[in-house]
N, C-alpha and C. Protein backbone atom coordinates (compact mmCIF):
# COMPACT_ATOMS: atom_id res chain seq x y z
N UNK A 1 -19.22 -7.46 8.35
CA UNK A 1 -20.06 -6.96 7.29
C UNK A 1 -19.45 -7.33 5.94
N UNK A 2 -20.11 -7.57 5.24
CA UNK A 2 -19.98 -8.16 3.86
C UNK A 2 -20.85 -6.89 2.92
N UNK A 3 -20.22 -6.17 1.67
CA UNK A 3 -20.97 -5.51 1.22
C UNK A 3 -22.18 -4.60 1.65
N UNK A 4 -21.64 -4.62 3.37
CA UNK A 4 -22.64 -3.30 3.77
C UNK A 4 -23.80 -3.95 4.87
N UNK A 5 -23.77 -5.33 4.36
CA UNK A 5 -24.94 -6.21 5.33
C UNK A 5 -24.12 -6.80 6.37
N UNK A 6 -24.71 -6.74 7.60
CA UNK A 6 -24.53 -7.69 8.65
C UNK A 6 -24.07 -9.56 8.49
N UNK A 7 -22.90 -10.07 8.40
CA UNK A 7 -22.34 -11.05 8.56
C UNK A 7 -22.20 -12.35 9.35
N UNK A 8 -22.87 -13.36 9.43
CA UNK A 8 -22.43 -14.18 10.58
C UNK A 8 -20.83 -14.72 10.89
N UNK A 9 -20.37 -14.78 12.01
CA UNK A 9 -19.03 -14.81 12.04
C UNK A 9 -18.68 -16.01 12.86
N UNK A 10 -20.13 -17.23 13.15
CA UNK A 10 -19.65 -18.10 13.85
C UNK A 10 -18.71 -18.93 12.35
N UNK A 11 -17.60 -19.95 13.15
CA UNK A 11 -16.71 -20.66 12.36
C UNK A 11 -16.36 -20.04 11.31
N UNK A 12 -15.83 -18.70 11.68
CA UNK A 12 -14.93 -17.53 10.79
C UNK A 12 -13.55 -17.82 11.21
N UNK A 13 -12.53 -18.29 10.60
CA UNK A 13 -11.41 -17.74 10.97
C UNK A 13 -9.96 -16.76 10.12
N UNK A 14 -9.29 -15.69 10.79
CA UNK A 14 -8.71 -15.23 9.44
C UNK A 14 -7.22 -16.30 9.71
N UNK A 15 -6.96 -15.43 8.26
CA UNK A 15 -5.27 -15.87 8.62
C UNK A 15 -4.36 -15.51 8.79
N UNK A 16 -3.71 -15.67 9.96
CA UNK A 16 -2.47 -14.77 9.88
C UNK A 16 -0.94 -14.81 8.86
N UNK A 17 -0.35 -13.95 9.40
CA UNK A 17 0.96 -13.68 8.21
C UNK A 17 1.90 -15.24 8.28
N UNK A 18 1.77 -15.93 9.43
CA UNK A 18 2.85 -17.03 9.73
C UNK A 18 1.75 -18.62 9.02
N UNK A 19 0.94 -17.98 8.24
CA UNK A 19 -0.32 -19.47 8.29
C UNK A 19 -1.01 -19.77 9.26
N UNK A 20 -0.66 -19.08 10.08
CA UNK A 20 -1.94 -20.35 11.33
C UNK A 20 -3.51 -19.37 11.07
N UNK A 21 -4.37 -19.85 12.02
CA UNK A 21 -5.72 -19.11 11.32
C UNK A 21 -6.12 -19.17 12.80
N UNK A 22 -6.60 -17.97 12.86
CA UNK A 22 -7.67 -17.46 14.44
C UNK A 22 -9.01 -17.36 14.58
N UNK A 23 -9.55 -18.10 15.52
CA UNK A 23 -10.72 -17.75 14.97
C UNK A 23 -11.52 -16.26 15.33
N UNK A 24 -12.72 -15.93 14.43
CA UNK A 24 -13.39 -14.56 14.74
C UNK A 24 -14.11 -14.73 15.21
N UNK A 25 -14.53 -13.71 16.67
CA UNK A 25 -15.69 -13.97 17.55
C UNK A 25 -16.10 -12.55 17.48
N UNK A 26 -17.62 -12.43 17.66
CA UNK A 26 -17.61 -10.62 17.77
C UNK A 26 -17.01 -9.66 18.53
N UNK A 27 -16.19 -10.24 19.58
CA UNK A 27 -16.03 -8.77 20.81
C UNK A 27 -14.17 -8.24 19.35
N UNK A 28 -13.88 -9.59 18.70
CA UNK A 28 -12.49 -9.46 18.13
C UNK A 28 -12.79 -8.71 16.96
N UNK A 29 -13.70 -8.46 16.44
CA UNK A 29 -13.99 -8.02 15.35
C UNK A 29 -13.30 -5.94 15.29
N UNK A 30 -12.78 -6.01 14.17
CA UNK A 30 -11.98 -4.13 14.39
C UNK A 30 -11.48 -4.05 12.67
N UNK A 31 -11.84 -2.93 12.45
CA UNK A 31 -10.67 -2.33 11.42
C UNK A 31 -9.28 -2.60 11.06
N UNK A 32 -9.23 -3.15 9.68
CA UNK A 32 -7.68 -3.61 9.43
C UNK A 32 -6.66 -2.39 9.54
N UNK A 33 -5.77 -2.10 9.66
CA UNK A 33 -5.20 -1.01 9.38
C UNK A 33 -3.74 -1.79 8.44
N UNK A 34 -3.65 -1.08 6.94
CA UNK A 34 -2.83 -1.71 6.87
C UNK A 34 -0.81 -0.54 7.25
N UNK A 35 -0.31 -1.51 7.33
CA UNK A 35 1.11 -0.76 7.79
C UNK A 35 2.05 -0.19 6.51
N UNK A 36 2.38 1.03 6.73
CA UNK A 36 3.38 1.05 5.44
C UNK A 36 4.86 0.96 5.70
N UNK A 37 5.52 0.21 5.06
CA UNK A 37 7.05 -0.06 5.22
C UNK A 37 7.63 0.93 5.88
N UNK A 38 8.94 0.82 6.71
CA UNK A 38 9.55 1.72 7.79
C UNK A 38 10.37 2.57 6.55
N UNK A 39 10.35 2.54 5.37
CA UNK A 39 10.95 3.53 4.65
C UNK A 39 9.90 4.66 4.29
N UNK A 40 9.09 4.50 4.69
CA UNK A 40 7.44 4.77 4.05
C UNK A 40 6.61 5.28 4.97
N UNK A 41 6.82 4.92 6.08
CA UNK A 41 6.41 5.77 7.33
C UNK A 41 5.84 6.93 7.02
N UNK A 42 6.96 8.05 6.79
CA UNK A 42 6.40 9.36 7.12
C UNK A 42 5.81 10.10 5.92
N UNK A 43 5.55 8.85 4.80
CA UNK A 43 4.65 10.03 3.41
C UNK A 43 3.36 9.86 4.15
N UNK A 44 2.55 10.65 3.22
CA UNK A 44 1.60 11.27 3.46
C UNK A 44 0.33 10.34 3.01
N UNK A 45 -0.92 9.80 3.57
CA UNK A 45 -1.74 8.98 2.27
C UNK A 45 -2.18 9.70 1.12
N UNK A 46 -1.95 10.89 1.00
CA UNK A 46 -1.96 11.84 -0.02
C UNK A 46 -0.87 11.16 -0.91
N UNK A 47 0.10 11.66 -0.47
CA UNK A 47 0.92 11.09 -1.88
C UNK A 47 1.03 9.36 -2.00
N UNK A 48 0.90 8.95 -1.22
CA UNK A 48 0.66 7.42 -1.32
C UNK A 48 -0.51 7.25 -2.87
N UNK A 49 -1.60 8.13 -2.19
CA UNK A 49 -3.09 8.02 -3.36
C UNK A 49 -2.04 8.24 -4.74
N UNK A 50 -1.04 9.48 -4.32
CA UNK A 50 -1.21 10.13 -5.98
C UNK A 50 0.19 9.11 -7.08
N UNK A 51 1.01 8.70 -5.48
CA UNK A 51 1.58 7.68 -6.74
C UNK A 51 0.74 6.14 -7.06
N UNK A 52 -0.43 5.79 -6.59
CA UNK A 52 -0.56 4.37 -7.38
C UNK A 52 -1.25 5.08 -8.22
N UNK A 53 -2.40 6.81 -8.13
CA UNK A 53 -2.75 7.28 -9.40
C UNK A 53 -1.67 7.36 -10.50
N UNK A 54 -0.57 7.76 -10.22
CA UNK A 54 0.00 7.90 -11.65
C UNK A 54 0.50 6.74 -11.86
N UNK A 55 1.43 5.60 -10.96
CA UNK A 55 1.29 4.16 -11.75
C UNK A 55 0.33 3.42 -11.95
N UNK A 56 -0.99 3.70 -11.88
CA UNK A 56 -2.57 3.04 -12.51
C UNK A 56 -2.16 3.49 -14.20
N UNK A 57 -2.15 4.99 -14.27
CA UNK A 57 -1.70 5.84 -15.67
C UNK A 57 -0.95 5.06 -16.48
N UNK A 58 0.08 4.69 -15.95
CA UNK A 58 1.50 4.38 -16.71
C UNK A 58 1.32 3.18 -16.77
N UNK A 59 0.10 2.07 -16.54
CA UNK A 59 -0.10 1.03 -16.30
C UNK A 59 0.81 0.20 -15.86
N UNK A 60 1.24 0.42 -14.37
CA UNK A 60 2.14 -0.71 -13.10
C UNK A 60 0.93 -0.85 -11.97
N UNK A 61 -0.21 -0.05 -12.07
CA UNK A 61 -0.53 -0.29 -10.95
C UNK A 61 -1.99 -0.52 -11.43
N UNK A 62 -2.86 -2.06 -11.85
CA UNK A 62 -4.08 -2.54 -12.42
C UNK A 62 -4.92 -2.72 -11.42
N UNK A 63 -4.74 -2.64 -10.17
CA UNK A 63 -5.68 -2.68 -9.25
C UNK A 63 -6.80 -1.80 -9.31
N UNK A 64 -8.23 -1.41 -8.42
CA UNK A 64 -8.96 -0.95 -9.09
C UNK A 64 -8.70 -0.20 -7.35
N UNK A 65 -8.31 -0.62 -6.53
CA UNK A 65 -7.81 -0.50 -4.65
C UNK A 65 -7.05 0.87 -5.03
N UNK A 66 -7.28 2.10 -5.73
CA UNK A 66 -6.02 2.99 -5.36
C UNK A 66 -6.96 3.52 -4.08
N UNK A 67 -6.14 3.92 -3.28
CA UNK A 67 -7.08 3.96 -1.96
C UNK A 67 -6.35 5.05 -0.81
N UNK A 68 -4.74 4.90 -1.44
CA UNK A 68 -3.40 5.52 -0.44
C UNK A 68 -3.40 4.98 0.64
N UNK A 69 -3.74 3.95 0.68
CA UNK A 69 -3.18 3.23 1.43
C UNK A 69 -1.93 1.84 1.24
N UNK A 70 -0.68 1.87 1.65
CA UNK A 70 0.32 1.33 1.43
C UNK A 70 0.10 -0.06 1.76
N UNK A 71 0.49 -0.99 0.39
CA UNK A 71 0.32 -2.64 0.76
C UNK A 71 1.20 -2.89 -0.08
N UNK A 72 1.33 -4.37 -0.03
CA UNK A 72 2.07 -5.37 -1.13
C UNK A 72 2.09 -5.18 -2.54
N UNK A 73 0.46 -4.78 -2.93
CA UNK A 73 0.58 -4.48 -4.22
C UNK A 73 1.10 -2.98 -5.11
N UNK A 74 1.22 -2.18 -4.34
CA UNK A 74 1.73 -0.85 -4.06
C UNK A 74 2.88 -1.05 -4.09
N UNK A 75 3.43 -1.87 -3.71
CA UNK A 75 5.22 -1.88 -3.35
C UNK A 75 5.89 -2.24 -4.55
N UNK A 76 4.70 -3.37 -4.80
CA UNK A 76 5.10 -4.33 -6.31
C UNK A 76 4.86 -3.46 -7.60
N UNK A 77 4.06 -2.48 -7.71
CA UNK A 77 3.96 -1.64 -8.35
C UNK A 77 5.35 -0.67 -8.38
N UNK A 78 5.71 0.05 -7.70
CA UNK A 78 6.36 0.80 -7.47
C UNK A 78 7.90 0.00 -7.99
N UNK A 79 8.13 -1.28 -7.30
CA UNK A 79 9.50 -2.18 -7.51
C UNK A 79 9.25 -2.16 -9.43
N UNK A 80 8.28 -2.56 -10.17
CA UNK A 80 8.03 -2.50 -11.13
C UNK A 80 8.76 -1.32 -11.98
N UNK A 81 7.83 -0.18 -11.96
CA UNK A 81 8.07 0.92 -12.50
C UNK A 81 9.56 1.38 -12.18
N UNK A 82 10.15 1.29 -11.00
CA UNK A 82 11.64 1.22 -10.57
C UNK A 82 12.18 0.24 -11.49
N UNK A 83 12.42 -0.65 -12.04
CA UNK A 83 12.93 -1.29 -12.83
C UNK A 83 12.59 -0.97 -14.27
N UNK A 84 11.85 -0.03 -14.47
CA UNK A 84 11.35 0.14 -16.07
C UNK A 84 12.37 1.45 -16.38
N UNK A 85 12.64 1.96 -15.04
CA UNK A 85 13.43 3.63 -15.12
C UNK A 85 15.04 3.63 -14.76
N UNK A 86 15.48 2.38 -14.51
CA UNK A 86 16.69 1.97 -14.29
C UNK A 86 17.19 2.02 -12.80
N UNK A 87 16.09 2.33 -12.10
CA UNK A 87 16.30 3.25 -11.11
C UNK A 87 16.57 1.59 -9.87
N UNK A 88 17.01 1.55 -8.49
CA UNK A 88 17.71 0.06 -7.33
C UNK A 88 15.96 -0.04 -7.35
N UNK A 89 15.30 -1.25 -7.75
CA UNK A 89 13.89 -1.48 -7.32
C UNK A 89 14.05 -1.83 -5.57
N UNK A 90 14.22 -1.11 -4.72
CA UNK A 90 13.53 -1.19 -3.49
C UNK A 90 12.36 -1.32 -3.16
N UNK A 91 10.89 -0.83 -3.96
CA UNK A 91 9.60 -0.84 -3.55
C UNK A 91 9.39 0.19 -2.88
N UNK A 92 10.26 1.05 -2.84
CA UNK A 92 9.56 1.96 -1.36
C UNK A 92 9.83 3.48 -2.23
N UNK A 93 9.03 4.51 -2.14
CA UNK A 93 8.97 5.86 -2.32
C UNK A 93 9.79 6.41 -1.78
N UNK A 94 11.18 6.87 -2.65
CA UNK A 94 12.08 7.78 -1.91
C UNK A 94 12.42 8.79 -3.51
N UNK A 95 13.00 9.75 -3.34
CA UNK A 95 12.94 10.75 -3.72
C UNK A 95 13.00 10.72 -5.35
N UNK A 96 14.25 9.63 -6.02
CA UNK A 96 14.25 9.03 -7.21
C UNK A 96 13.17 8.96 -7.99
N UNK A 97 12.51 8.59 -7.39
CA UNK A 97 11.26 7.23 -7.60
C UNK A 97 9.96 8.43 -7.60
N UNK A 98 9.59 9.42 -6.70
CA UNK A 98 8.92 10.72 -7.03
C UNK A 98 8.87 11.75 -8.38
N UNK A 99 10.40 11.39 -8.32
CA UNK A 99 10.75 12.42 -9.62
C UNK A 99 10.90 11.76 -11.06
N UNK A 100 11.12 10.47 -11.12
CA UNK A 100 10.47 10.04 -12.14
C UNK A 100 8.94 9.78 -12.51
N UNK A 101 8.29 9.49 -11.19
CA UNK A 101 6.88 9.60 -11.46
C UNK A 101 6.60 11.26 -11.92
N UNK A 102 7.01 11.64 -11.56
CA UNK A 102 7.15 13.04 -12.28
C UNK A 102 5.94 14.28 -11.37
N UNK A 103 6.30 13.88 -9.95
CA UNK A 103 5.87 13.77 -8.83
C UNK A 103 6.20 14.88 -7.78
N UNK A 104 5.43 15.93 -7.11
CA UNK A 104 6.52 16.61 -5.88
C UNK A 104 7.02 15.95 -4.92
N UNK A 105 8.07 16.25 -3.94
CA UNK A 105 7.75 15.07 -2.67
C UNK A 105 7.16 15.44 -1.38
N UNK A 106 6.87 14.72 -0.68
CA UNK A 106 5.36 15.28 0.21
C UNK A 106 6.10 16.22 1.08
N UNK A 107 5.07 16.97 1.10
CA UNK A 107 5.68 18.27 2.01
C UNK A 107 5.75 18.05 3.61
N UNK A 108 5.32 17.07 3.98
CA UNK A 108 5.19 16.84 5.50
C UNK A 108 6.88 15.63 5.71
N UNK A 109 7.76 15.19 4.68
CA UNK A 109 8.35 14.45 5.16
C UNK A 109 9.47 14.27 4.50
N UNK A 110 10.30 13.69 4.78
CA UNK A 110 11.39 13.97 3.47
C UNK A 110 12.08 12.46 3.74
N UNK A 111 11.41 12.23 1.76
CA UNK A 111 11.83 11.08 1.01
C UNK A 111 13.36 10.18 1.41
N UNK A 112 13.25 9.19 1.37
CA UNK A 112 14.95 8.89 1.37
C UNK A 112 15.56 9.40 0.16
N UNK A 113 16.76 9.39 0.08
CA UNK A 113 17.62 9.92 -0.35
C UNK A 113 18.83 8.71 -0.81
N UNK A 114 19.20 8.40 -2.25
CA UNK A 114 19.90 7.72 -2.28
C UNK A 114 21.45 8.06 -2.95
């Protein structure tokens, strides 16, 4: 589906992470899910949402995708604003990096710790 309408998917192919490209047939067709980094695991998409909301604010995060869901541009955001606060740019939400966003940390998991 494209914008909600039904799609043809003959001579579709995506691409994967290594370059090569697969092709799409309907029975393959499914929901992306995207993965969040193994430091990142156990937040919440709650707080995922509420930090690219407040780096959208602080303008690191121009995407229009805040969504809480964890990707590349999320990370790059985050590595960003980590470097504006002096703080090791890792990319990843650990407890530092909450409390300068000026942030609680999620109650279901506990942040790394540096």
């Amino acid at each position: 589906m494209v914008d909600g309408r039904p799609t043809k998917t003959e001579s579709t192919a995506c691409r994967q992470p290594d370059g090569s490209w697969i092709p799409v047939s309907r029975t393959d067709l499914r929901p992306i899910r995207t993965r969040q980094p193994e430091g990142n695991a156990s937040l919440s998409t709650d707080t995922v949402l509420k930090v690219q909301q407040r780096l959208h604010e602080l303008g690191f995060y121009v995407r229009d995708n805040i969504d809480g869901q964890w990707g590349p541009n999320t990370a790059t955001a985050v590595r960003n604003f980590q470097r504006s606060k002096g703080l090791s740019p890792t990319g990843q939400i650990d407890l530092p990096t909450l409390t300068a966003l000026d942030l609680p940390p999620d109650a279901g998991s506990s942040p790394q710790r540096n």
